[in-house]
Structures are given as C-alpha cells and as structure tokens.
Protein backbone atom coordinates (compact mmCIF):
# COMPACT_ATOMS: atom_id res chain seq x y z
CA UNK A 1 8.94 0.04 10.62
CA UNK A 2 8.55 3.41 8.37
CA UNK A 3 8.19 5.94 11.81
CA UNK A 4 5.52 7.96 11.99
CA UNK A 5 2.23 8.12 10.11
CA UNK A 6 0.45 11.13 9.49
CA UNK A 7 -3.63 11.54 9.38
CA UNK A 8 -5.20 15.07 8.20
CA UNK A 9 -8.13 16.88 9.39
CA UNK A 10 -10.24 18.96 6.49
CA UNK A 11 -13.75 20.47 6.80
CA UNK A 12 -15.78 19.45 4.31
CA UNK A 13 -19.06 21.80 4.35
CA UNK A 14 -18.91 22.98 7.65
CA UNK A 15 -18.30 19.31 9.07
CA UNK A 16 -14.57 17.93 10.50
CA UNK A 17 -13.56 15.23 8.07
CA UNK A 18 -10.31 12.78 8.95
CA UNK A 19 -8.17 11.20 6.25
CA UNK A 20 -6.40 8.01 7.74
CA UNK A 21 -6.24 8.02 11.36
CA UNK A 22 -3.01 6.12 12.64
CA UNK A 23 -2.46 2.84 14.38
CA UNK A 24 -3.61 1.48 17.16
CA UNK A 25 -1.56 1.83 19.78
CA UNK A 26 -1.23 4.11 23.31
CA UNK A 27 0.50 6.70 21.30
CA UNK A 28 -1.31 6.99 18.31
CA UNK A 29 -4.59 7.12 20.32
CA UNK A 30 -3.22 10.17 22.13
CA UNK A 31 -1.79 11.80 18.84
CA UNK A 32 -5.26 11.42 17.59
CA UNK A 33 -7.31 12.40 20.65
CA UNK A 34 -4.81 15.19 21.02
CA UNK A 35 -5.57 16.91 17.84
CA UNK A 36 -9.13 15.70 17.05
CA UNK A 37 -12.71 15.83 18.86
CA UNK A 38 -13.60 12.15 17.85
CA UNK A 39 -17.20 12.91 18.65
CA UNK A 40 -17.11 15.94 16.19
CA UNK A 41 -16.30 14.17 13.00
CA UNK A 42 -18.39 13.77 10.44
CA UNK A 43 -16.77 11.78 7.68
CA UNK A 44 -13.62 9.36 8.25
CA UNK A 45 -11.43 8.54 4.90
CA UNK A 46 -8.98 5.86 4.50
CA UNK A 47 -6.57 5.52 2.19
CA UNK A 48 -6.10 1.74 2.36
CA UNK A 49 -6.37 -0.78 5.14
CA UNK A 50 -2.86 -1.36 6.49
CA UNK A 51 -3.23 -1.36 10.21
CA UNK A 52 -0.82 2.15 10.55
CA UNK A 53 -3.22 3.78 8.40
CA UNK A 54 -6.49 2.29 9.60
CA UNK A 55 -5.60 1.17 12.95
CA UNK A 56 -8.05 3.66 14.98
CA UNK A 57 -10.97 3.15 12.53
CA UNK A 58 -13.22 0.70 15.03
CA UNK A 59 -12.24 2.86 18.20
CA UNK A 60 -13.48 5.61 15.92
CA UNK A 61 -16.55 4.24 14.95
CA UNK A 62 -17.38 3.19 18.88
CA UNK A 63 -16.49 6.72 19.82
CA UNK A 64 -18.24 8.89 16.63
CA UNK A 65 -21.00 9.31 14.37
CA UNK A 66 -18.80 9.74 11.77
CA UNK A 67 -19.14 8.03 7.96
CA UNK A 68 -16.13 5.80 7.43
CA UNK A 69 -15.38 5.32 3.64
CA UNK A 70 -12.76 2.25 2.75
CA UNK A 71 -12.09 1.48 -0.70
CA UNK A 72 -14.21 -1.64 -1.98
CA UNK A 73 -10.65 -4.37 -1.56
CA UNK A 74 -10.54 -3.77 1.64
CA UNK A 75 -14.10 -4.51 2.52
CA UNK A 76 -13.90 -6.91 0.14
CA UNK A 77 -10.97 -8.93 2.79
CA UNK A 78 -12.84 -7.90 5.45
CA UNK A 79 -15.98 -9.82 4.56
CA UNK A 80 -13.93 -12.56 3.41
CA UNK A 81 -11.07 -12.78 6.30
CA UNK A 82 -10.64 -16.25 6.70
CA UNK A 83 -11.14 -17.00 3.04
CA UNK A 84 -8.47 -14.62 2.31
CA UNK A 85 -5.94 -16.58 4.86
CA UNK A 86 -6.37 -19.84 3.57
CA UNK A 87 -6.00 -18.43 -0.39
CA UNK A 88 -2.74 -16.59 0.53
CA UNK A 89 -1.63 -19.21 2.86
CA UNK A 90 -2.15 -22.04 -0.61
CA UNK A 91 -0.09 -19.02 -2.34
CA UNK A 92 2.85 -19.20 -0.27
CA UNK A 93 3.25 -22.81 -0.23
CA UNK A 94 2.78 -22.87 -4.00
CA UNK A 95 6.67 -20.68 -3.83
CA UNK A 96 7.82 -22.93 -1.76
CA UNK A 97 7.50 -22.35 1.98
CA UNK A 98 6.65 -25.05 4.80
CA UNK A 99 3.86 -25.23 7.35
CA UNK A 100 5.70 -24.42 10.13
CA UNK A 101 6.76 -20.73 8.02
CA UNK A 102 3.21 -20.34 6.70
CA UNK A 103 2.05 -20.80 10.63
CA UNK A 104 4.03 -18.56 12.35
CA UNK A 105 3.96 -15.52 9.53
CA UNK A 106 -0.07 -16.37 9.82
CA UNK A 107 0.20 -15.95 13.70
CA UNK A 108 2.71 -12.65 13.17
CA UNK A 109 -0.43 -11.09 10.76
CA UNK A 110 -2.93 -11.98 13.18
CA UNK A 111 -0.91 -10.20 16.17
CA UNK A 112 -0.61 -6.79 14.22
CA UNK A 113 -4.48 -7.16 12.24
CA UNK A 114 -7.49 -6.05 14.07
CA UNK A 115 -9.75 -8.58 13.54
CA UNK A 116 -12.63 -8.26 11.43
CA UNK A 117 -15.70 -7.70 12.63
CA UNK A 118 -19.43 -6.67 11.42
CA UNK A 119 -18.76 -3.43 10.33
CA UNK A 120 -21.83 -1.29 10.31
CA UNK A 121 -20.93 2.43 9.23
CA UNK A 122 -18.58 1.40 6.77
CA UNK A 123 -19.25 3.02 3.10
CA UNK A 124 -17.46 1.85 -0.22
CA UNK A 125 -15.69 5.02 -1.89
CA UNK A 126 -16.11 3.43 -5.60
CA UNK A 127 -20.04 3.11 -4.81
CA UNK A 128 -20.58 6.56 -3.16
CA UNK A 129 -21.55 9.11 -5.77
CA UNK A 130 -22.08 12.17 -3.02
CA UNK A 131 -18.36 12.35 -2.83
CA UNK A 132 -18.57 14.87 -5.56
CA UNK A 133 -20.94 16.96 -3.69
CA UNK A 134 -18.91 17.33 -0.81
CA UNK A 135 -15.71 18.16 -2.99
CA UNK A 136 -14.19 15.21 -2.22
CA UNK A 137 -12.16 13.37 -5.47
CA UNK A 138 -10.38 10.15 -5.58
CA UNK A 139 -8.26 8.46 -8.23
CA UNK A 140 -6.89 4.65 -7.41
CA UNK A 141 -3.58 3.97 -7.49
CA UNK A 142 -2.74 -0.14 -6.36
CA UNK A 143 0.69 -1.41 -6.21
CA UNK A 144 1.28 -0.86 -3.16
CA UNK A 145 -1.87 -2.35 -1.40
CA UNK A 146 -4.44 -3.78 -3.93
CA UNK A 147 -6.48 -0.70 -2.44
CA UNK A 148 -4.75 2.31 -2.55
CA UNK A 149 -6.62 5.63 -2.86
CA UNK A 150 -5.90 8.99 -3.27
CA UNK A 151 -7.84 11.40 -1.83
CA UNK A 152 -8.17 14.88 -3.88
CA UNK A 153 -9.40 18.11 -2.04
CA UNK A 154 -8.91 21.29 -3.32
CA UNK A 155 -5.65 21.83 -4.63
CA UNK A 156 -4.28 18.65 -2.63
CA UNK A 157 -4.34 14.98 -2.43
CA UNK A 158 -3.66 12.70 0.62
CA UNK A 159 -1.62 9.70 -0.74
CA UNK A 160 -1.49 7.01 1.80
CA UNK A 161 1.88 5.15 0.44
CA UNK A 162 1.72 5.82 -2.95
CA UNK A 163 4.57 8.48 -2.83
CA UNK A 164 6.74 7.99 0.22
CA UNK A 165 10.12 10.14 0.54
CA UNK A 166 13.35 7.47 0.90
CA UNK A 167 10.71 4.68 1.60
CA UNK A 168 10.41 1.36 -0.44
CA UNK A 169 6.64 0.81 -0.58
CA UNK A 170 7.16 -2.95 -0.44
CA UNK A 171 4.00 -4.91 -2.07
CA UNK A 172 2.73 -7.47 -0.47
CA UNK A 173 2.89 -11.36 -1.66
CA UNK A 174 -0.91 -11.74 -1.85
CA UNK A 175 -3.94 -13.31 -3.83
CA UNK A 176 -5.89 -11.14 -5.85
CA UNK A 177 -8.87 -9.94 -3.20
CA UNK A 178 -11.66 -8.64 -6.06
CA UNK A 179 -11.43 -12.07 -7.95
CA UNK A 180 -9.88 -14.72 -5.68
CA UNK A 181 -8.52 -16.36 -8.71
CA UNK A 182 -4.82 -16.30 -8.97
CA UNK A 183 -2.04 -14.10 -7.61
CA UNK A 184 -2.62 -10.21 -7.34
CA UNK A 185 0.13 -8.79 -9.92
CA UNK A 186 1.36 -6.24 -7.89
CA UNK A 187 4.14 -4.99 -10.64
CA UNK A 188 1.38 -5.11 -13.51
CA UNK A 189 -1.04 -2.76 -10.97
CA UNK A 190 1.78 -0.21 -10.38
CA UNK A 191 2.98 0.33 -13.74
CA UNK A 192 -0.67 1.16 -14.55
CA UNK A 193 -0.61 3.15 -11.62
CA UNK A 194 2.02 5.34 -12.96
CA UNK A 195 -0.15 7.44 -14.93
CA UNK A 196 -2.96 8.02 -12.02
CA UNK A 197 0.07 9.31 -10.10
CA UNK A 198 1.22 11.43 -12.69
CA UNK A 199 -2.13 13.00 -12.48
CA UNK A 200 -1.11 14.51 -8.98
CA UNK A 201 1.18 17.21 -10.26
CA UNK A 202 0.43 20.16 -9.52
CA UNK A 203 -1.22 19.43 -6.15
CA UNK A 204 0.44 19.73 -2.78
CA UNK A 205 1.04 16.05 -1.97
CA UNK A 206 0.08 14.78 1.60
CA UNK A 207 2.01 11.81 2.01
CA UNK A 208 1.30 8.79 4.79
CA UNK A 209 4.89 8.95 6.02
CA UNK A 210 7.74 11.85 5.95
CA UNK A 211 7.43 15.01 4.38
CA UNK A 212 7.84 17.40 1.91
CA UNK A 213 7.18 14.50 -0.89
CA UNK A 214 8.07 15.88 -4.98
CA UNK A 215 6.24 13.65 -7.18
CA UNK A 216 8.74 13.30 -9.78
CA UNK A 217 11.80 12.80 -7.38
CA UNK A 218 9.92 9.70 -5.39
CA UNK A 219 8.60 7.85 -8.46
CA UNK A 220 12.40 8.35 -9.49
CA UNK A 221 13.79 7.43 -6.19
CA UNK A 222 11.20 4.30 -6.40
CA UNK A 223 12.65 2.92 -10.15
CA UNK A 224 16.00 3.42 -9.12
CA UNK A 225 16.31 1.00 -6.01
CA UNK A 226 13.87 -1.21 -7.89
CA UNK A 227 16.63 -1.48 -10.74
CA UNK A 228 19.95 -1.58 -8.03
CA UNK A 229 17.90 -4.64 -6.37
CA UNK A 230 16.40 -6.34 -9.22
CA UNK A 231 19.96 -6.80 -10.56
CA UNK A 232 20.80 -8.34 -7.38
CA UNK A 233 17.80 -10.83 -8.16
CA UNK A 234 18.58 -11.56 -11.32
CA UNK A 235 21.32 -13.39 -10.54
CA UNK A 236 19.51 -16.36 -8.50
CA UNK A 237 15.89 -15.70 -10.25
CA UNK A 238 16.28 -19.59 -11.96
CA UNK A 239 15.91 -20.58 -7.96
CA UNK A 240 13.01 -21.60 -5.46
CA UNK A 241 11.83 -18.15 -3.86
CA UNK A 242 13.07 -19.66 -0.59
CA UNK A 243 16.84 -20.17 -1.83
CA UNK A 244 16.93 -17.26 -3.84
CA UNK A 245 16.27 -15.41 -0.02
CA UNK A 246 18.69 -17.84 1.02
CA UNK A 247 21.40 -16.77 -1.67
CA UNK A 248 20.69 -12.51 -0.95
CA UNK A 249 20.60 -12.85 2.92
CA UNK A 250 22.87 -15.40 3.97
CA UNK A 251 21.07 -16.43 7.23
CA UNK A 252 20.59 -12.68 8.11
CA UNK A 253 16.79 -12.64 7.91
CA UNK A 254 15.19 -14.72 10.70
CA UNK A 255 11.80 -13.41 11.61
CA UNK A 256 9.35 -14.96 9.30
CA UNK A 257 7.24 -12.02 8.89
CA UNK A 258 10.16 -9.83 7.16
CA UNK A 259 10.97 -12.70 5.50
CA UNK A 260 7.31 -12.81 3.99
CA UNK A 261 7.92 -9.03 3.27
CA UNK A 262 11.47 -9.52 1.36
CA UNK A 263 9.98 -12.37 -0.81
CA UNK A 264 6.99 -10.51 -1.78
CA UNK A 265 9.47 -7.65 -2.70
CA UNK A 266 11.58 -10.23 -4.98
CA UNK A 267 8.21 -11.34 -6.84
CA UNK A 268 7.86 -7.96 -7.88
CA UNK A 269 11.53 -7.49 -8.77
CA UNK A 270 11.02 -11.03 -10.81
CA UNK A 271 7.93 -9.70 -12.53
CA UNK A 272 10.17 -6.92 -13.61
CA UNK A 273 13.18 -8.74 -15.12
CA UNK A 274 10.70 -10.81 -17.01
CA UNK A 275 8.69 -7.60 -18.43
CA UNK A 276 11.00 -4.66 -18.39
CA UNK A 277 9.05 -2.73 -21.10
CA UNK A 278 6.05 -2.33 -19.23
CA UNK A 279 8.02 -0.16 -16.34
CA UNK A 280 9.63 1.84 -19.14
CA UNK A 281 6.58 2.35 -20.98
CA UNK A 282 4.71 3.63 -18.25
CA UNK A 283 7.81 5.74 -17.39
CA UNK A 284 8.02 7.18 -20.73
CA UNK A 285 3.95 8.02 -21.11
CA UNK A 286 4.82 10.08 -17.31
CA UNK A 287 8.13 11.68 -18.83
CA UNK A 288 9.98 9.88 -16.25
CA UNK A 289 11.80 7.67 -18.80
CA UNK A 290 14.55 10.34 -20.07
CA UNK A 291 16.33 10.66 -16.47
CA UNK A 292 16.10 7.70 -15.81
CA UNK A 293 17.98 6.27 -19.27
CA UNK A 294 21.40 5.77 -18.05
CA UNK A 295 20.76 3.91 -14.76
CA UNK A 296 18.81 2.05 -16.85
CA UNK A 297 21.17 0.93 -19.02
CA UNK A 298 23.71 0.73 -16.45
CA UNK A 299 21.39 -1.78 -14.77
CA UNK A 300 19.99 -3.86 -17.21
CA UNK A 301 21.49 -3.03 -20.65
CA UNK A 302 18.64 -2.09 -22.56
C-alpha cells in the first residue's frame, strides 16, 4: 500500500548483519537474494513485525544461521496468536462492528500474516545485553506498532515506520499485547515517543519506506494531517465509530480491511481531540511546537 520497503545490510565485527528484510512475496525474495548471501548472515534485526518488514524472517531462518532479534511485543503476539485474535476481535465489537465485519477483516489478516509458528532462533532485543558489544543501540519508539524499534549504528539509525516521508503511519485498532488488559493507547505511546525520536538528530535516518527522510520535516508533516483530519472527526466524534466512517466516506470504503485501518486511524484522531495538550506538550519539549502554532490554531483554536 506504501511501495517499496527497504532492508539494510551492515557488518557488525566482521559478520553481515540485515536490518528488516522485506515481505514475502516473489519479488521481495529476489530483491533480497539479489543483494544478500542468506547463508552468510550472521545477525537478522527487525524493526517491528508488520509482514513488509518481517515477511522473509522464517524463509531466513530455514535458509541461515543467522540470530534473529524481534522486539519483546512481537514475540509476545506470536506466542499468544490466537489469544490476541479473540481480544482484538471482543475490541472491535465493543466500537460497534458485526460478526460478519469482524469475520471477514479476521480472514483479510490471516491472508497477509504468516502464521505463527515455534520459533526457535528468535532473540528478544530488550533482554539481549551483547547488543552493546557488537555496537548495536536501540531506543523504542511505539505508536506506530506497539513494537517499534530503532536501530542505532554508528552515526545512523534504521527506523522501520517511525519517520516515513509523505506517509501516514496509520496505528492500528488493537489490544494492548504486553498486558492484555484494555485497549493499546496508540496516541498516548506516540506522544511519548516524540522525545525518543527527537533523540535521532543528528544521525542519518534510514527509513522503512521512501527516502531522504528530515526528522523535523516528517514529525511536522505527521501533526499537520493529524490536525487537517482530526477536524474532519470532530465533527461526528458524538457518533458510533461505524457511523462516524459512515458520515466521512459516504459508502466509498468497502473492503473491510481498510475499513479496519480508517477506524483505527479515527481512534487516534478521537484520542487527540479529547487530549490536545499532550501532542503539544510533547511538541514543545522536541521544539516542534513553535512552527507548528498557527496551523494549530487554525485547526483547533487553542
């Protein structure tokens, strides 16, 4: 939906490393095979588990020696898969949507998720203190997945989809994987995020999608079509999630999955209209806030 994704090769002390390693389909195997020896590698990284990013990772593991290091969500939803679709499933209806929609946007995650399986090379990032050895940092930055990672080596850092040039990272309607308990506050996460991304300047960033990726100018880019859509929101936010689609699109969004992805993206535009101050806060502590005053105020008059 977002074009191509990127995956980076690195040698980390003498050994091929790969950050990410694409999705799993003809091409991206023969991007991948193109430009890496699987059988050399030595370490795999991934950023977060969204199949474009992590697609490859069992054809990898069949094909290599390699380490593969996930952050701890994702193994986390990996070990509890079908506890995970029956939470987020309960989720869903609790806004509002039927059993035939919660079906068919359960059989459209199934078709493009590669099932989990017993997954013996896998290593948790958070619990693997020889990542310091080899040079490797990492900072978390969730909001976009509950998982995102970046990856710091040297004087760079492989982002995944925390900064994406002219891209919405749309979050993802979802229970909250570490605790089960609840929904995962995607909007909370990010603005707390702000500051771990703030970090990154100064380092050449190594985006998941497009190029040439400025800090400043995406998280600027992000705030402002979060503000032109949230005021479109705010007009129908007193509604069921399913109307207030209803109201916005007009019919125009069929396919359950994307509709899935636009109400997860208006649950994050809702947690915004009810908690403003938290976005500008966080934008401020960055100093983001100051060019970003008058849209501001254009959009929501404070």
């Amino acid at each position: 939906m977002v074009g191509d994704v990127h995956f980076y090769g690195a040698d980390i002390g003498g050994k091929p490393a790969l950050f990410d390693c694409g999705p799993p389909t003809k091409a991206g195997k023969a991007a991948l095979r193109a430009a890496v020896d699987p059988g050399s590698l030595a370490y795999i990284f991934l950023t977060h588990c969204h199949i474009d990013h992590y697609g490859l990772a069992s054809w990898l593991e069949v094909h290599s020696d390699a380490a593969i290091y996930i952050p701890r969500v994702d193994l986390v939803r990996f070990q509890r898969h079908k506890e995970h679709l029956a939470k987020a499933g309960e989720l869903m209806k609790s806004y509002g949507f039927g059993f035939l929609f919660l079906q068919t946007v359960r059989q459209s995650y199934l078709r493009t998720t590669i099932p989990p399986r017993d997954i013996s090379r896998y290593r948790v990032v958070e619990d693997s203190p020889e990542l310091e050895a080899m040079g490797i940092g990492w900072i978390a930055c969730p909001g976009h997945s509950q998982s995102d990672l970046a990856y710091l080596v040297g004087d760079e850092a492989v982002t995944g989809d925390i900064l994406l040039k002219g891209i919405f990272q749309v979050p993802l309607l979802d229970i909250d994987i570490l605790t089960f308990e609840g929904r995962f506050r995607n909007y909370d996460t990010w603005c707390a995020s702000i500051a771990s991304i703030a970090s990154l300047r100064g380092r050449r960033i190594l985006p998941g999608h497009r190029r040439d990726v400025d800090l400043d100018a995406s998280l600027t880019e992000y705030v402002g079509i979060l503000l032109a859509r949230a005021v479109k929101v705010r007009r129908f936010q007193h509604l069921p999630l399913p109307e207030v689609i209803s109201e916005l699109f007009k019919g125009r969004l069929r396919e359950p999955f994307h509709v899935y992805i636009k109400a997860s993206e208006i649950v994050f535009m809702m947690d915004f209209l009810e908690n403003p101050g938290l976005l500008r806060a966080a934008l401020e502590g960055a100093g983001l806030f100051a060019g970003l005053a008058e849209v501001w105020e254009g959009a929501l008059g404070t």
